[in-house]
PDB file of N, CA and C in Angstrom:
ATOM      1  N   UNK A   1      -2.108  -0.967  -3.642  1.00  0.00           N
ATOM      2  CA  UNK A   1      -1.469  -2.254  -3.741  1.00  0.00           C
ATOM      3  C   UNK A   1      -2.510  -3.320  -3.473  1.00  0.00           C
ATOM      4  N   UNK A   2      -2.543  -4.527  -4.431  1.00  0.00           N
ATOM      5  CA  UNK A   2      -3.302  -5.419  -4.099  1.00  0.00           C
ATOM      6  C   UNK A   2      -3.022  -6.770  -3.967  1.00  0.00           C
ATOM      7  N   UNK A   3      -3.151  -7.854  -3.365  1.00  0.00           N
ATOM      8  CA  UNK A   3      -2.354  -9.298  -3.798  1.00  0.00           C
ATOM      9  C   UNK A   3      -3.353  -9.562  -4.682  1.00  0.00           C
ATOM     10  N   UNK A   4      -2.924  -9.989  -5.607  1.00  0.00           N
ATOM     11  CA  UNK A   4      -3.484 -10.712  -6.968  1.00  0.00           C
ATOM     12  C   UNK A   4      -3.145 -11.869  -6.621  1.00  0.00           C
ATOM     13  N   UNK A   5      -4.250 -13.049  -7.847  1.00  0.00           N
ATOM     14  CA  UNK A   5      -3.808 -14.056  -7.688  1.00  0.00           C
ATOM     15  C   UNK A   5      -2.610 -14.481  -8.586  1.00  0.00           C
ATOM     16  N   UNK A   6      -1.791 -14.110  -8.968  1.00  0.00           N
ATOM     17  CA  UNK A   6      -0.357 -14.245  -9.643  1.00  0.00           C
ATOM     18  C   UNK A   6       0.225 -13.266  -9.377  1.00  0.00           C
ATOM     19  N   UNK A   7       1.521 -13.282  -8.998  1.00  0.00           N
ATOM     20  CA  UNK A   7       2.662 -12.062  -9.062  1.00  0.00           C
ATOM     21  C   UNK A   7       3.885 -12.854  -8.827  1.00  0.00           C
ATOM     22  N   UNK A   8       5.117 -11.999  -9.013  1.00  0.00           N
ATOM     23  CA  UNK A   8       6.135 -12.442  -9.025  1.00  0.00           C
ATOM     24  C   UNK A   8       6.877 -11.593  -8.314  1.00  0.00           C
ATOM     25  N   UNK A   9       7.937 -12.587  -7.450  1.00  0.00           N
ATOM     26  CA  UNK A   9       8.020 -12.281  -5.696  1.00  0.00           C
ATOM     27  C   UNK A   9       9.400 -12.302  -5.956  1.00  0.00           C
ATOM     28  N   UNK A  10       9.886 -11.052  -5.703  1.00  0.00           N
ATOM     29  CA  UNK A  10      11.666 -11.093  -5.876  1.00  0.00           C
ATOM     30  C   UNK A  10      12.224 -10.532  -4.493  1.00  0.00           C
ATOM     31  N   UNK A  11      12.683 -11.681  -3.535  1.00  0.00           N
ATOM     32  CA  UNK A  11      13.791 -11.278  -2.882  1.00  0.00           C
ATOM     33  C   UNK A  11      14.947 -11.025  -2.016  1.00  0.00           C
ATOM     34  N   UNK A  12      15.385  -9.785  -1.869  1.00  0.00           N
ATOM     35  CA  UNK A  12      16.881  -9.512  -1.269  1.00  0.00           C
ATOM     36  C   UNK A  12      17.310  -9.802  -0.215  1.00  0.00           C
ATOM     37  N   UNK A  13      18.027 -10.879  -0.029  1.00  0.00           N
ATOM     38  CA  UNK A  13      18.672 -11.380   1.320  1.00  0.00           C
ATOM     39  C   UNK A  13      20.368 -10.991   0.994  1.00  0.00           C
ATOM     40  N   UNK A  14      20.484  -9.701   2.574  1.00  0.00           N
ATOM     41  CA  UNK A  14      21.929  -9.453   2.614  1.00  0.00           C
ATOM     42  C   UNK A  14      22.540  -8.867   0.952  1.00  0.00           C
ATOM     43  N   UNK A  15      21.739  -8.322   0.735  1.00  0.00           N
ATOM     44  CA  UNK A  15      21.843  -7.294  -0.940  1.00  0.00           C
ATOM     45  C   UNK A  15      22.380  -8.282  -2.181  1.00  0.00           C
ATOM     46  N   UNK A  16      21.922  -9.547  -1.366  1.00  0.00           N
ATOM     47  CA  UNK A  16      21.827 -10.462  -3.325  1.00  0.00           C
ATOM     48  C   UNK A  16      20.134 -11.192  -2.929  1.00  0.00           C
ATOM     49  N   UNK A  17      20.213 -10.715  -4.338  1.00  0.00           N
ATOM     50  CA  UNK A  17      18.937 -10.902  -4.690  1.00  0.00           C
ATOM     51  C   UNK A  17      18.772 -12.590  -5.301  1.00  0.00           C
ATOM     52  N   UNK A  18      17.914 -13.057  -4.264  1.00  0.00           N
ATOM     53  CA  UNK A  18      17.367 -14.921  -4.715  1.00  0.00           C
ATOM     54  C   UNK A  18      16.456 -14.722  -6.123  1.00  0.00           C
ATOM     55  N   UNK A  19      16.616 -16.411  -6.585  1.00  0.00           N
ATOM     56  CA  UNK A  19      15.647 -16.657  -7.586  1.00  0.00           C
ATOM     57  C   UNK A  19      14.311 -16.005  -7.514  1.00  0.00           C
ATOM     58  N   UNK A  20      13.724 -15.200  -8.358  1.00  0.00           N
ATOM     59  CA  UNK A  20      11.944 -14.972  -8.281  1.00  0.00           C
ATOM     60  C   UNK A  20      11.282 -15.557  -8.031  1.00  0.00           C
ATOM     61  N   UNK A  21      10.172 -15.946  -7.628  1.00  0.00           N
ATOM     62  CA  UNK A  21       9.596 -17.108  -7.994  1.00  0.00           C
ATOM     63  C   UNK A  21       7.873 -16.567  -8.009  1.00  0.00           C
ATOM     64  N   UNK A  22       6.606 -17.025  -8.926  1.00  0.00           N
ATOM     65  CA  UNK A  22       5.476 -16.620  -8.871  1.00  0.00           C
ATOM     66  C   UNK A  22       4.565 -17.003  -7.834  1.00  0.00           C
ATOM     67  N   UNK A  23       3.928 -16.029  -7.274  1.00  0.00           N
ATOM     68  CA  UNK A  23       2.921 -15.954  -6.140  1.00  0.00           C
ATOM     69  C   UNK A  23       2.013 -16.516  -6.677  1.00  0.00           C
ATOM     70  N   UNK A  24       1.035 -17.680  -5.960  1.00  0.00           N
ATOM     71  CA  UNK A  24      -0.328 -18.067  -6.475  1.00  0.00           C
ATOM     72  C   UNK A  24      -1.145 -18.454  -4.755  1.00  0.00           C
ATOM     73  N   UNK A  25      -1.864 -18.463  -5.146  1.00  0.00           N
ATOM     74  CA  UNK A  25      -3.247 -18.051  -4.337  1.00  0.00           C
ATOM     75  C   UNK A  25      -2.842 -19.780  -3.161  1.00  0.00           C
ATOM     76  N   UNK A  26      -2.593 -20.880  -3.470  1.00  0.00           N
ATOM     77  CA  UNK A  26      -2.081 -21.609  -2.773  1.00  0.00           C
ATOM     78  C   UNK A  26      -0.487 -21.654  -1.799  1.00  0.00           C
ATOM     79  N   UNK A  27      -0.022 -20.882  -2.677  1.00  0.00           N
ATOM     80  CA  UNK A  27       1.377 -20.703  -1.478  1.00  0.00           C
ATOM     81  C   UNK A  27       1.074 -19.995  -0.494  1.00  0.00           C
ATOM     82  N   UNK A  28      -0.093 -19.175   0.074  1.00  0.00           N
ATOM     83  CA  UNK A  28       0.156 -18.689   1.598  1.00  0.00           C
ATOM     84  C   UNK A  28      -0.194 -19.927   2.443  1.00  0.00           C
ATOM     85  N   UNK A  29      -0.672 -21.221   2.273  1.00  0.00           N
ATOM     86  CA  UNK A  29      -0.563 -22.235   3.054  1.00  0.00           C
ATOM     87  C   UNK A  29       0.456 -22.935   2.784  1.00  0.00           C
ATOM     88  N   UNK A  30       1.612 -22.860   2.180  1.00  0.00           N
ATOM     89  CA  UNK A  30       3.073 -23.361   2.846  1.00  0.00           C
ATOM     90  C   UNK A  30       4.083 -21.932   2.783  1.00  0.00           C
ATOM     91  N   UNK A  31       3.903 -20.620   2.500  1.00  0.00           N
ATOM     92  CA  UNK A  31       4.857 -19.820   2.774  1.00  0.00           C
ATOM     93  C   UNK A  31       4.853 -18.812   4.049  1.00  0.00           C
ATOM     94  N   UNK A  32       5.298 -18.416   4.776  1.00  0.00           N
ATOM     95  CA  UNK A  32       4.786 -17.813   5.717  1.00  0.00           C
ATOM     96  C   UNK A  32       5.327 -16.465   5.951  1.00  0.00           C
ATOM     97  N   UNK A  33       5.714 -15.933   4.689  1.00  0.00           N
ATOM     98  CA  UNK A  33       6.265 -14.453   4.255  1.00  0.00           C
ATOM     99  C   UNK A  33       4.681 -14.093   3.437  1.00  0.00           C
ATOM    100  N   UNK A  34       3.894 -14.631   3.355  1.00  0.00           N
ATOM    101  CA  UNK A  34       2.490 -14.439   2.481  1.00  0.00           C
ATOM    102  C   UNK A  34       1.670 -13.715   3.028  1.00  0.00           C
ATOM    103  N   UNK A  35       1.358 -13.918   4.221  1.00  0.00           N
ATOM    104  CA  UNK A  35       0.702 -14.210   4.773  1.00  0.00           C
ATOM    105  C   UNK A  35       0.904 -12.298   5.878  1.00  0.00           C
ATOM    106  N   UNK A  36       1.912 -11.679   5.636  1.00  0.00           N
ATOM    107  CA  UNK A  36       2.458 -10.458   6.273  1.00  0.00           C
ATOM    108  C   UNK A  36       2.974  -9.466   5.273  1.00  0.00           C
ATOM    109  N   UNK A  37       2.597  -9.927   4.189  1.00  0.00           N
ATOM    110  CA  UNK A  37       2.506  -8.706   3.067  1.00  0.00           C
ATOM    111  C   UNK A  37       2.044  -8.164   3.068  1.00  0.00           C
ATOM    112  N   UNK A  38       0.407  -8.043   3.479  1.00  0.00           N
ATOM    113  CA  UNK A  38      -0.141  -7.081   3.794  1.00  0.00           C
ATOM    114  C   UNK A  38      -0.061  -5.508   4.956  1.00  0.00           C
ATOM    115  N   UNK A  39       1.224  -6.210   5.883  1.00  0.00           N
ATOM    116  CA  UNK A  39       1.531  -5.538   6.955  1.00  0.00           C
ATOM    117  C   UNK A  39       2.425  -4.121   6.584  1.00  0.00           C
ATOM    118  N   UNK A  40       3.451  -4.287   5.244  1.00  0.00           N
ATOM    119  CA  UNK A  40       4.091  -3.250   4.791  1.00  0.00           C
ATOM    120  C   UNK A  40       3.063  -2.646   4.322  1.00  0.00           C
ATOM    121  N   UNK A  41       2.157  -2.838   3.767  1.00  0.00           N
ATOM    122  CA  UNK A  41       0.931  -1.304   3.361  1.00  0.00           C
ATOM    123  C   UNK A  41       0.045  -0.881   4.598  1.00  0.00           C
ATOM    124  N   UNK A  42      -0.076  -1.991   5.048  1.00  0.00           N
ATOM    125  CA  UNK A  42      -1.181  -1.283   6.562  1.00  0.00           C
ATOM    126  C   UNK A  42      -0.559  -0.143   7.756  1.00  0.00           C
ATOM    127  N   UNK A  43       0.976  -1.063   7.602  1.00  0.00           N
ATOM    128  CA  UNK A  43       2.166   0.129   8.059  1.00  0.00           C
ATOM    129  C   UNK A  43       2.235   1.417   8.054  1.00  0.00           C
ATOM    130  N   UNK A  44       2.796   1.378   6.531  1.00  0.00           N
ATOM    131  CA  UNK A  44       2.734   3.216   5.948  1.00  0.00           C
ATOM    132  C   UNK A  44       1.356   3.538   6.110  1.00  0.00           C
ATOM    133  N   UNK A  45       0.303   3.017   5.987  1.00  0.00           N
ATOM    134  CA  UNK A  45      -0.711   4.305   6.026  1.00  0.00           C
ATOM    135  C   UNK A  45      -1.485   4.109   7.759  1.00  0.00           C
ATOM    136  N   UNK A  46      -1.004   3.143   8.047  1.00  0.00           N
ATOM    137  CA  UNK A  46      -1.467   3.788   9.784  1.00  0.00           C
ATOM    138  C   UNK A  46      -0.278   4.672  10.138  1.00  0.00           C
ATOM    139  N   UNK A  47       0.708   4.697   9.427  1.00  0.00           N
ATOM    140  CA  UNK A  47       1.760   6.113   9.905  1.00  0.00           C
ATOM    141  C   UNK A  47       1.171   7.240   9.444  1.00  0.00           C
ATOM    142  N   UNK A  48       0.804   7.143   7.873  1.00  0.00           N
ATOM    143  CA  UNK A  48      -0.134   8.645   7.683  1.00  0.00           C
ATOM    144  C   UNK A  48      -0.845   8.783   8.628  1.00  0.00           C
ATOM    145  N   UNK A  49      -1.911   7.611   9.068  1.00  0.00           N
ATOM    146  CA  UNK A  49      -2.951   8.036   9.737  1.00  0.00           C
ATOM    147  C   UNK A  49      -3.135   8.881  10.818  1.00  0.00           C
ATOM    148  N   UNK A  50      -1.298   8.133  11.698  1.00  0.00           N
ATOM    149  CA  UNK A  50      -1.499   8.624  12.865  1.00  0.00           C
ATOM    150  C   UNK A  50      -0.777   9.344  13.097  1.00  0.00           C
ATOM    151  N   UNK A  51       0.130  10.433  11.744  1.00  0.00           N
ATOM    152  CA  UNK A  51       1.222  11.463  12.271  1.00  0.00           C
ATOM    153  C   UNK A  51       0.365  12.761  11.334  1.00  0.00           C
ATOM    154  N   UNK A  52       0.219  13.403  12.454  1.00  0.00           N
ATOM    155  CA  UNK A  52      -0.525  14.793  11.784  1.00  0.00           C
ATOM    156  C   UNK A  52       0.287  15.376  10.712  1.00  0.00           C
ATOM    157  N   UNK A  53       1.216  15.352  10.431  1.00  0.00           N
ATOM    158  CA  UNK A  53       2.034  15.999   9.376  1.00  0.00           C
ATOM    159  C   UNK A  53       1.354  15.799   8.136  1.00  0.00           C
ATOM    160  N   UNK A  54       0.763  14.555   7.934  1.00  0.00           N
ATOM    161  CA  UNK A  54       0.163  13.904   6.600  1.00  0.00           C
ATOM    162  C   UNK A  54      -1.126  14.352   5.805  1.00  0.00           C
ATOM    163  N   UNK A  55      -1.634  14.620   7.314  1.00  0.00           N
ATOM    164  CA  UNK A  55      -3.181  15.247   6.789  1.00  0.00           C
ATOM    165  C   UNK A  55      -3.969  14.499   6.668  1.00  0.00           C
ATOM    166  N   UNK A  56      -3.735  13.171   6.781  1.00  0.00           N
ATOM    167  CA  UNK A  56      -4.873  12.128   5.920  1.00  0.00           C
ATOM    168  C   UNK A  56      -5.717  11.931   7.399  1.00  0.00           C
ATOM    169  N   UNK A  57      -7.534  12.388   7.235  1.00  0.00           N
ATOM    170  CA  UNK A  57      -8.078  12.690   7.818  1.00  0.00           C
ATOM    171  C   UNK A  57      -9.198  10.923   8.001  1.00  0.00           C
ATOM    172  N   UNK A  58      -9.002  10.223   7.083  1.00  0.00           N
ATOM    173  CA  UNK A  58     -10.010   9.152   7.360  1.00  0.00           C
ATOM    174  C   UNK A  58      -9.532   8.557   5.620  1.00  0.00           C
ATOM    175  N   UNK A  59      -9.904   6.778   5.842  1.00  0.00           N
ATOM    176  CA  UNK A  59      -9.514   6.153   4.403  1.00  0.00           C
ATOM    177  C   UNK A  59     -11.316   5.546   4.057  1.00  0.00           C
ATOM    178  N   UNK A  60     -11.487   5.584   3.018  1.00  0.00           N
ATOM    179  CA  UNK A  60     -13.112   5.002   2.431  1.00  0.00           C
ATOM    180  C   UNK A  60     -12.751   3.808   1.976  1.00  0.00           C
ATOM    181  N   UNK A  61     -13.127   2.924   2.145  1.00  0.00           N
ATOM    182  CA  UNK A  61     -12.991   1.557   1.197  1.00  0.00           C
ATOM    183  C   UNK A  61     -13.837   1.777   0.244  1.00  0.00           C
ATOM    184  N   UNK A  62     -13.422   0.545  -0.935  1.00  0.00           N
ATOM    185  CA  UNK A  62     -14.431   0.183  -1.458  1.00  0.00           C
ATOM    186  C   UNK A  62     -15.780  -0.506  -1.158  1.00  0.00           C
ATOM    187  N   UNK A  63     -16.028  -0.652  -0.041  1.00  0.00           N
ATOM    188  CA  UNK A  63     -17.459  -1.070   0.168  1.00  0.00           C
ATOM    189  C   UNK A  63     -17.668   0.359   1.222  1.00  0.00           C
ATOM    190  N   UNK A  64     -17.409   1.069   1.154  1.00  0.00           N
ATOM    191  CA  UNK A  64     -17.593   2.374   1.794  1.00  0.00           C
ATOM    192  C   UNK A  64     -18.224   2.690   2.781  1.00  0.00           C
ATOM    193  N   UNK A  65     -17.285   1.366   3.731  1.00  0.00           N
ATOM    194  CA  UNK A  65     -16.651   1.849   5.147  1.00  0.00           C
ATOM    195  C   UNK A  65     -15.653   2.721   5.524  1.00  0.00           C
ATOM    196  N   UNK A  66     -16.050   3.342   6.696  1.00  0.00           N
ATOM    197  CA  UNK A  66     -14.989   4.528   6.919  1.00  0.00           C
ATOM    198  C   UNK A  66     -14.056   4.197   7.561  1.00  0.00           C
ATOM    199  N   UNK A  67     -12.748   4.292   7.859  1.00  0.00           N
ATOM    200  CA  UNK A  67     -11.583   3.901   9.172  1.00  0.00           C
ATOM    201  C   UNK A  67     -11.067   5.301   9.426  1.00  0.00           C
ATOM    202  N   UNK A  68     -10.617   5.229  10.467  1.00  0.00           N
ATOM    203  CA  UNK A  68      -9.838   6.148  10.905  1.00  0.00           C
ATOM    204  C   UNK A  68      -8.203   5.598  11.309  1.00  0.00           C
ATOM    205  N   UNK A  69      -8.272   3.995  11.533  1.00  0.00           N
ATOM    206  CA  UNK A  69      -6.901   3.561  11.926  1.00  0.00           C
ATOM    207  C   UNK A  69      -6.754   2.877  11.026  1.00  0.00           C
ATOM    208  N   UNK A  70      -5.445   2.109  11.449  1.00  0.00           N
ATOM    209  CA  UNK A  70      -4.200   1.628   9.845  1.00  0.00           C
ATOM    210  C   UNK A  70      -4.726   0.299   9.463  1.00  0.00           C
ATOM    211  N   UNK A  71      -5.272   0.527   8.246  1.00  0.00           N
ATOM    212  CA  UNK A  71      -6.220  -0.671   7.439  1.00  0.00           C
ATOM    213  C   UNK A  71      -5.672  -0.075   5.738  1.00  0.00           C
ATOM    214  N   UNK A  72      -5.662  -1.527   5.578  1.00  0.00           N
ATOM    215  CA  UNK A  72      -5.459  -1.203   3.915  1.00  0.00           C
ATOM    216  C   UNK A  72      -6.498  -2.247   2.590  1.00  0.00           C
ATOM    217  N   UNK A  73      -6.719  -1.801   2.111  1.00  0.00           N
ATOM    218  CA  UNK A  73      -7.352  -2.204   0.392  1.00  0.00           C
ATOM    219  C   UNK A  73      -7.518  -1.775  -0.368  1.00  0.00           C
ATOM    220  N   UNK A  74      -8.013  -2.519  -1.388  1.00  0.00           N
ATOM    221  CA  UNK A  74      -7.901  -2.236  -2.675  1.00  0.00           C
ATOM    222  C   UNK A  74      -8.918  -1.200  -2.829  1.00  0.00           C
ATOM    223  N   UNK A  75      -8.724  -0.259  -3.744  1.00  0.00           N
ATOM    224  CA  UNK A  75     -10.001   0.764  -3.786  1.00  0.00           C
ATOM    225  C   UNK A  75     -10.357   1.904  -2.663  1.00  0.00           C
ATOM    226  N   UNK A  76      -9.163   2.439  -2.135  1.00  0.00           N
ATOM    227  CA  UNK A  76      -9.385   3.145  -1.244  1.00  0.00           C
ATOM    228  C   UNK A  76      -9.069   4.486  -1.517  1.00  0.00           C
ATOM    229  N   UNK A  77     -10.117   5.368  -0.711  1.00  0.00           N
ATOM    230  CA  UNK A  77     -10.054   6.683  -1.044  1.00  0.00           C
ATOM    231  C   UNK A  77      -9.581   7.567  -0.006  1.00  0.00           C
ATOM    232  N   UNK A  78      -8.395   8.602  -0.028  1.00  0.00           N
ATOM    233  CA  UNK A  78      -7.646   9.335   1.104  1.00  0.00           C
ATOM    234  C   UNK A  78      -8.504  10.600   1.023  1.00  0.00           C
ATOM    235  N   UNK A  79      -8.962  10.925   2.503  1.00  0.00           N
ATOM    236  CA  UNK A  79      -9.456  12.346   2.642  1.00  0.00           C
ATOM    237  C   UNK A  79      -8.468  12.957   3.121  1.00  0.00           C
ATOM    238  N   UNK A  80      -7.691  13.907   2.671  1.00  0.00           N
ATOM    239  CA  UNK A  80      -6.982  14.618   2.807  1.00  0.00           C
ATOM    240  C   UNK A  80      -7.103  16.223   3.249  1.00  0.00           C
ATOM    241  N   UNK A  81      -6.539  16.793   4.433  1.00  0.00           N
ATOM    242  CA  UNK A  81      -6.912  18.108   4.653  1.00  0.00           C
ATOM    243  C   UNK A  81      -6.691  19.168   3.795  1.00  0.00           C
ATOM    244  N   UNK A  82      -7.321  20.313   3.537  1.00  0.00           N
ATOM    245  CA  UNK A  82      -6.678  21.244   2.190  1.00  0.00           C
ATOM    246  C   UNK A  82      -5.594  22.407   2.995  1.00  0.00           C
ATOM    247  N   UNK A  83      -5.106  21.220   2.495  1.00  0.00           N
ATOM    248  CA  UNK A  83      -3.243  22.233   2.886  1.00  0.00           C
ATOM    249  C   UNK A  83      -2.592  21.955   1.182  1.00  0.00           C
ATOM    250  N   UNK A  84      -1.843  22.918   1.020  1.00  0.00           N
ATOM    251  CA  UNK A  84      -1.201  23.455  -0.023  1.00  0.00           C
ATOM    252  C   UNK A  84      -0.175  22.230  -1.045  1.00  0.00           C
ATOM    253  N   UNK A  85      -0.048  21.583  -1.911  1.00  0.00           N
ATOM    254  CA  UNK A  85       0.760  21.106  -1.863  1.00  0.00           C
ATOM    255  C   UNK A  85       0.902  19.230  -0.988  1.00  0.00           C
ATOM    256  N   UNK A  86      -0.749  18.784  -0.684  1.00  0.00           N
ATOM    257  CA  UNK A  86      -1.004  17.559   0.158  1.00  0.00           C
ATOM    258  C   UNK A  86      -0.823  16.795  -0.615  1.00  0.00           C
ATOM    259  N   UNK A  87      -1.673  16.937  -1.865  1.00  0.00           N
ATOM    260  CA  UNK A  87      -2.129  15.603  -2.830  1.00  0.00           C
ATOM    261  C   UNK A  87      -0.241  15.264  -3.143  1.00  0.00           C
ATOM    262  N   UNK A  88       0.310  15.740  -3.762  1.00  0.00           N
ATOM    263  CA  UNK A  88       1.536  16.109  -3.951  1.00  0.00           C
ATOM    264  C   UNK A  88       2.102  15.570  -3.093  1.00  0.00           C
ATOM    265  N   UNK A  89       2.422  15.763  -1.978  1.00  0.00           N
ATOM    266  CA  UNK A  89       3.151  14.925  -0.549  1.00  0.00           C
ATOM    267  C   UNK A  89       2.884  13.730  -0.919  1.00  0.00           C
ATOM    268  N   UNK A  90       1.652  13.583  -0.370  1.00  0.00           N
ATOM    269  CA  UNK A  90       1.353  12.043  -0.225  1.00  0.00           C
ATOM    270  C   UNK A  90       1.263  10.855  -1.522  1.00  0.00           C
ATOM    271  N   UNK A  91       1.696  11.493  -2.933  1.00  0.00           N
ATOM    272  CA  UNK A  91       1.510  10.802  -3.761  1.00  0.00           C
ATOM    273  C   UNK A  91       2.888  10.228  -3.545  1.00  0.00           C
ATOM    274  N   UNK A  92       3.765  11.638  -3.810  1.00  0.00           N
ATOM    275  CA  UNK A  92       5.381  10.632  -3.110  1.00  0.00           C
ATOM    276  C   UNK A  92       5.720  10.344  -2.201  1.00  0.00           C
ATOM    277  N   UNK A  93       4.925   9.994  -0.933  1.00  0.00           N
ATOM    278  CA  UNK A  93       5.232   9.344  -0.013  1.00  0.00           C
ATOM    279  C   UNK A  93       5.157   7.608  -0.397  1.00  0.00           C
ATOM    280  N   UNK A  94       3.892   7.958  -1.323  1.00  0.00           N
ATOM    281  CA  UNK A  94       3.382   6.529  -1.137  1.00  0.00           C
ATOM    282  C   UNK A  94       4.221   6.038  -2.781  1.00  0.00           C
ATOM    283  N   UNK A  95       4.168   6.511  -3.173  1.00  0.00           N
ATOM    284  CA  UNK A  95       5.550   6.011  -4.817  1.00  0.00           C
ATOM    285  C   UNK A  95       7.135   5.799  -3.860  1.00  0.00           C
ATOM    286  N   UNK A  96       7.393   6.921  -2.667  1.00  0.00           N
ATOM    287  CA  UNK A  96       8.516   6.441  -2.449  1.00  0.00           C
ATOM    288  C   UNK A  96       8.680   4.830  -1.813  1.00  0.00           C
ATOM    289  N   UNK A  97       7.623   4.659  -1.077  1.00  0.00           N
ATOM    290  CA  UNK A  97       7.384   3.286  -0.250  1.00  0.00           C
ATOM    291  C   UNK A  97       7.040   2.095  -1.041  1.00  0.00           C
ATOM    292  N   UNK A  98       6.508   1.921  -2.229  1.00  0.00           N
ATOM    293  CA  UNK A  98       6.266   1.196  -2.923  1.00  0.00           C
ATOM    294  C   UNK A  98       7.468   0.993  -4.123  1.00  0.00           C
ATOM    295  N   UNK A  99       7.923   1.565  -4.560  1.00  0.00           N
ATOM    296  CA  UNK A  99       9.318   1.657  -5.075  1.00  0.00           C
ATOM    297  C   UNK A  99       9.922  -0.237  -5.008  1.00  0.00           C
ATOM    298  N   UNK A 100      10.493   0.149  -3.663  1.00  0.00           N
ATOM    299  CA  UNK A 100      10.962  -1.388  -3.486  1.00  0.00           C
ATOM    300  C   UNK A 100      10.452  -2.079  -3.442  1.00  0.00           C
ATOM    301  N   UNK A 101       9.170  -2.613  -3.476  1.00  0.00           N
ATOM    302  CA  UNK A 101       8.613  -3.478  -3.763  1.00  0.00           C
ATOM    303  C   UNK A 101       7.872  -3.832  -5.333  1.00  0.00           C
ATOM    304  N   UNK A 102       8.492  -2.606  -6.029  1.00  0.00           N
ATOM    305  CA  UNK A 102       8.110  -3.158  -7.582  1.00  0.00           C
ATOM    306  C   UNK A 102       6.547  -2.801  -7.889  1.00  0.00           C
ATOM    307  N   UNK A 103       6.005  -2.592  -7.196  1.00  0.00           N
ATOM    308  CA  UNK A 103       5.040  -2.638  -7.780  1.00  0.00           C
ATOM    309  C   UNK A 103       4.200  -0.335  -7.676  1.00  0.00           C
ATOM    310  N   UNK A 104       2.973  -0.569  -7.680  1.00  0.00           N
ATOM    311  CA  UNK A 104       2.595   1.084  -8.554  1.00  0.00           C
ATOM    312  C   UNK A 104       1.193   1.068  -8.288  1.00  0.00           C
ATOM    313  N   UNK A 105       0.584   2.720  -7.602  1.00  0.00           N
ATOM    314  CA  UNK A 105      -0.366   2.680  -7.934  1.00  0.00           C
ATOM    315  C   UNK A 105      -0.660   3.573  -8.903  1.00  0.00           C
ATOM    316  N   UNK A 106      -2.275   2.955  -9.252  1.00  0.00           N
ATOM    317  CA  UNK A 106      -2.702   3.429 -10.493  1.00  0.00           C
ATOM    318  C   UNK A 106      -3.289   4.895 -10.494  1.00  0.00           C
ATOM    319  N   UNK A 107      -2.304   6.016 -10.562  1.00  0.00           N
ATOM    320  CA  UNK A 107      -2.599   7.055 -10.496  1.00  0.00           C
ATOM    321  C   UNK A 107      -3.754   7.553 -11.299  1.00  0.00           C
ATOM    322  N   UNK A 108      -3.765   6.890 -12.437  1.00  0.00           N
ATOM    323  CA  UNK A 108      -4.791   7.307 -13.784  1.00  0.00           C
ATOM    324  C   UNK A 108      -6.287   7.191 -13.089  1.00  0.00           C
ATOM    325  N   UNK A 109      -6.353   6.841 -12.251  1.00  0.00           N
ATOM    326  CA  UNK A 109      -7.597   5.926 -11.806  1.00  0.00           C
ATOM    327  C   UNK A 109      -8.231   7.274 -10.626  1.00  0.00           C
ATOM    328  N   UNK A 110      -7.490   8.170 -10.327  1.00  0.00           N
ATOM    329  CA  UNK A 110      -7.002   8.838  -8.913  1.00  0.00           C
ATOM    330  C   UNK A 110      -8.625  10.484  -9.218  1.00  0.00           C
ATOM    331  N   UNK A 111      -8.861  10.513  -8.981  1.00  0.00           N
ATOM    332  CA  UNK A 111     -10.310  11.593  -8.898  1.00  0.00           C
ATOM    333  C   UNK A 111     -10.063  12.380  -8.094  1.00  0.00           C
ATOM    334  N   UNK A 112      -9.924  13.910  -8.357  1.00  0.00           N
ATOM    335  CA  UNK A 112     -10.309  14.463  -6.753  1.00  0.00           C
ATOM    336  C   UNK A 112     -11.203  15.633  -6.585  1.00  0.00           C
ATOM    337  N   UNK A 113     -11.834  15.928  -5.574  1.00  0.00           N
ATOM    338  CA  UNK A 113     -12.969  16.826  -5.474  1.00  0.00           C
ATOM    339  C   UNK A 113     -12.459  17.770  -5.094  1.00  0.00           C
TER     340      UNK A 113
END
């Protein structure tokens, strides 16, 4: 998941859904829902990080720094332990969590050793 500079922001208060309206690179200085979007992805994967069930052993950025705690960006690579059936888990963990928010990652893009 990445904030771009355009997207379109839909949403649900009390299960009706408000007008859309498009994200631009100036509304996080008057919106203050902007500004904590980033917190639903840093979320889920400091939960991978930090529940052994997941396996996910360390995240690589793209400037290929290593973390071990809950950090998120664009271009990141999951080391995953070789247990049976991981890549698999964690692809629908992370399609199930992203779901509601509309948006997808780019599996096509996805390499593994």
């Amino acid at each position: 998941m990445a904030l771009n500079i355009e997207a379109t922001i839909f949403i649900n208060i009390n299960k009706k859904e408000e007008k859309s309206f498009n994200l631009k690179r100036l509304v996080r200085q008057r919106c203050l829902l902007v500004s904590h979007l980033f917190f639903f992805a840093m979320d889920v994967l400091g939960y991978m990080l930090n529940d052994v069930k997941y396996n996910v052993e360390e995240l690589i950025l793209s400037n290929q720094k290593s973390c071990i705690n809950s950090m998120f960006a664009n271009d990141t690579m999951l080391h995953l332990k070789e247990v049976s059936n991981n890549l698999k888990y964690t692809i629908k963990v992370l399609n199930t969590y992203y779901a509601p928010f509309k948006t997808k990652i780019n599996w096509y893009k996805i390499t593994t050793i």
